[in-house]
N, C-alpha and C. Protein backbone atom coordinates (compact mmCIF):
# COMPACT_ATOMS: atom_id res chain seq x y z
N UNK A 1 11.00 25.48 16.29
CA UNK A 1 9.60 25.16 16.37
C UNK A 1 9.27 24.07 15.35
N UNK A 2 8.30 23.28 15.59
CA UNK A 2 7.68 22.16 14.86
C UNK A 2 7.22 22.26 13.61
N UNK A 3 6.88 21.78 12.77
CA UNK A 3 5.89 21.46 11.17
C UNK A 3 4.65 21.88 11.84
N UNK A 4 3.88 22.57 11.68
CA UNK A 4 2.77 22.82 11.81
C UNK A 4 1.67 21.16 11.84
N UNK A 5 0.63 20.65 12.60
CA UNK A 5 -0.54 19.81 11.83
C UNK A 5 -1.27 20.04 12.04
N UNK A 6 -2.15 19.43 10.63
CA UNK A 6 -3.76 19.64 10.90
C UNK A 6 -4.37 18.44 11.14
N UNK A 7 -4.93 18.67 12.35
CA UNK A 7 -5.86 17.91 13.55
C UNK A 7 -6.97 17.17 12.63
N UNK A 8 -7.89 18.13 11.93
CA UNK A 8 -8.46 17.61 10.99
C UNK A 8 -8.19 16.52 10.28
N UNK A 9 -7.68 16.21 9.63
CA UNK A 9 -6.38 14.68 8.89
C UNK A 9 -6.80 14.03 9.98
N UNK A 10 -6.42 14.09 11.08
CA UNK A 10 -5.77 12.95 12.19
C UNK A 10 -7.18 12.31 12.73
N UNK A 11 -8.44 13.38 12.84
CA UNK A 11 -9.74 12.78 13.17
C UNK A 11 -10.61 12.28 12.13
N UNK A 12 -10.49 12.61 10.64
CA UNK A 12 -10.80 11.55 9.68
C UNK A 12 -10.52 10.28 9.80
N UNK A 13 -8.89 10.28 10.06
CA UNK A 13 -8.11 8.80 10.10
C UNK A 13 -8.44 7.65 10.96
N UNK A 14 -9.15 8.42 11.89
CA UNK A 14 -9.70 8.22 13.09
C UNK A 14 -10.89 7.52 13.29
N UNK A 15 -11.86 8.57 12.75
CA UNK A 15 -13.34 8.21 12.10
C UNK A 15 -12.94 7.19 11.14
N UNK A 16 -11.99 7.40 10.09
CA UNK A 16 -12.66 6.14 9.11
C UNK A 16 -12.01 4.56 9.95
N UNK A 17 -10.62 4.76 10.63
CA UNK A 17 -10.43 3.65 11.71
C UNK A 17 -11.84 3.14 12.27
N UNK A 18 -12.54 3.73 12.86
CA UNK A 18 -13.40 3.35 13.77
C UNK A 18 -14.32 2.47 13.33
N UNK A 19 -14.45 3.38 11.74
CA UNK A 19 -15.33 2.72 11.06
C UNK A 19 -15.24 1.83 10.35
N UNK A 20 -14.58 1.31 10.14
CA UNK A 20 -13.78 0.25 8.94
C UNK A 20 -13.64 -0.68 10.57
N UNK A 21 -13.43 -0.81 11.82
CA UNK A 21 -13.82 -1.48 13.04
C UNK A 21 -14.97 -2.20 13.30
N UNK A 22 -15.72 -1.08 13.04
CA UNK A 22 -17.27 -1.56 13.08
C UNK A 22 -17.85 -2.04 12.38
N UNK A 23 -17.54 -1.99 11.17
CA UNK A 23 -18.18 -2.56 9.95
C UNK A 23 -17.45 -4.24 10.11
N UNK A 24 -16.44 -4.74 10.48
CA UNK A 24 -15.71 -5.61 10.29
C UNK A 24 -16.87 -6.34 11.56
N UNK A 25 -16.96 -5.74 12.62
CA UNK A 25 -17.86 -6.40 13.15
C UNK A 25 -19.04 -7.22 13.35
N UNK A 26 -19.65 -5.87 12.33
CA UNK A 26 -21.14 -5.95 11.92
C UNK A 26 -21.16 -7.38 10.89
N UNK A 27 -20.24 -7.47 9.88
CA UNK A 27 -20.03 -8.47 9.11
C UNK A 27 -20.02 -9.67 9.91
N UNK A 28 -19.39 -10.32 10.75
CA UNK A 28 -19.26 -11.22 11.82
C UNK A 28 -20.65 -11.44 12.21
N UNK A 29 -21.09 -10.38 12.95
CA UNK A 29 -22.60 -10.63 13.94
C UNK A 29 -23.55 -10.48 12.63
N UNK A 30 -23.96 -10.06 11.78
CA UNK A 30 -25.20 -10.41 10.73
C UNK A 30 -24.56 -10.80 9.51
N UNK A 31 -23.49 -12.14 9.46
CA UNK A 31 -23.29 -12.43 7.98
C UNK A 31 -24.35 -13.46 7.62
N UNK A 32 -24.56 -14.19 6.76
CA UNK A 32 -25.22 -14.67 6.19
C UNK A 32 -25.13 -16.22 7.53
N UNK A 33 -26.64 -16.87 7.35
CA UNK A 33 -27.07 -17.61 8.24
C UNK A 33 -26.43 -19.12 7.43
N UNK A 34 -26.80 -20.28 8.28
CA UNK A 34 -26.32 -21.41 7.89
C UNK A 34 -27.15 -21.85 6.64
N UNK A 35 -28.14 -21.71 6.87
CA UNK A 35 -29.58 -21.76 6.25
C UNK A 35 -29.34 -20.97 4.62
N UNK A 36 -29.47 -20.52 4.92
CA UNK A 36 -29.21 -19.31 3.51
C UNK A 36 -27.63 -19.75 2.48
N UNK A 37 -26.54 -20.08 3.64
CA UNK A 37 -25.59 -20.74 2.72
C UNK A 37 -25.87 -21.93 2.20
N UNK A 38 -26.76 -22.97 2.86
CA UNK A 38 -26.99 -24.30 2.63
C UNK A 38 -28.14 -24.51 1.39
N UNK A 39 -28.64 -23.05 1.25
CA UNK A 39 -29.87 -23.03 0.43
C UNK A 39 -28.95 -22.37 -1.19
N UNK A 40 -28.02 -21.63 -1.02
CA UNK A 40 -27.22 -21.26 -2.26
C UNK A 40 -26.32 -22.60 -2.82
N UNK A 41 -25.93 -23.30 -1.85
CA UNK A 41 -24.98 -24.76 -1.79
C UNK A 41 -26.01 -25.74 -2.62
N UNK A 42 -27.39 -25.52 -2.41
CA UNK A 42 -28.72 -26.84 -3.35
C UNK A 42 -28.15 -26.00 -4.55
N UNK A 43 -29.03 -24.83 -4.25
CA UNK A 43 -29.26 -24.30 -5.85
C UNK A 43 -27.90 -24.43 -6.52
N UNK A 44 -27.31 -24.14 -6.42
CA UNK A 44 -25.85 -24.05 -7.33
C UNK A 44 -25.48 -25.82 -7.79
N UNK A 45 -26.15 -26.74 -6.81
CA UNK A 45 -25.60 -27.91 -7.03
C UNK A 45 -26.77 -28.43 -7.91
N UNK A 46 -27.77 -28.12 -8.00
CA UNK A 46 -28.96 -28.30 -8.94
C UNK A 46 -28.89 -27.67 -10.62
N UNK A 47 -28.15 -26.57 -10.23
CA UNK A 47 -28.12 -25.77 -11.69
C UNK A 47 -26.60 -26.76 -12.20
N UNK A 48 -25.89 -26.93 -11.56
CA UNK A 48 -24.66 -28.08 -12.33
C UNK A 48 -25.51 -29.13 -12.88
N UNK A 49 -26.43 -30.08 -11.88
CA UNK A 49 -26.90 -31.27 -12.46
C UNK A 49 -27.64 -30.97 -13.83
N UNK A 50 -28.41 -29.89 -14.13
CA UNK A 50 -29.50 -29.70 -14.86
C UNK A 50 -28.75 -29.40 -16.25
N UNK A 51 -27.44 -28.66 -15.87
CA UNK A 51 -26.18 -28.78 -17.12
C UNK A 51 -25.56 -30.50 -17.70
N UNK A 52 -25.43 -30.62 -16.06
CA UNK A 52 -24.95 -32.22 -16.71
C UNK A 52 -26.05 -33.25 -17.56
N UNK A 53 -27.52 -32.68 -17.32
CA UNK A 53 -27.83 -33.42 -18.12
C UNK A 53 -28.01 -32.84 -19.27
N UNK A 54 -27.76 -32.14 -19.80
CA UNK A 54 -27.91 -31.80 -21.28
C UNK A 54 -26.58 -31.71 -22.19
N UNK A 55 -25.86 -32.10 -21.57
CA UNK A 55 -24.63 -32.29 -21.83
C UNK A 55 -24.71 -33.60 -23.09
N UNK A 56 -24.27 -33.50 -24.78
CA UNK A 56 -24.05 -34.91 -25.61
C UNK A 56 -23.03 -35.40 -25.55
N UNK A 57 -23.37 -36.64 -25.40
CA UNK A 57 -22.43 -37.72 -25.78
C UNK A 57 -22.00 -37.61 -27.15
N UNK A 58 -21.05 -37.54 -27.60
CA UNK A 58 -20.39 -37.50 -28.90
C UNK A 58 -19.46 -38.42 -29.21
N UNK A 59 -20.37 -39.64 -29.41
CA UNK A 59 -18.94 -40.74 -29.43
C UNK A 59 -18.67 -41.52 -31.04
């Protein structure tokens, strides 16, 4: 006769498969818009310039 299993184990593995599926999905269909990256892409490129200018010349 066989090793005994528990079924239980195998439908967690299952459930969290499914879910770790769906979530991968969900990421795809509502990630962040063009708009919203293009608006983090200013700001980040604005907060460099605003460094570069305070930046001394030390010559």
């Amino acid at each position: 006769m066989g090793k005994p299993v528990n079924l239980n184990r195998f439908k967690k593995e299952k459930a969290r498969a499914d879910k770790k599926a769906r979530a991968d999905q969900n990421a795809v269909k509502f990630g962040r818009t063009k708009a919203e990256k293009l608006s983090d892409t200013a700001e980040i490129k604005k907060l460099h310039q605003h460094l570069d200018e305070h930046k001394r010349d030390d010559t």
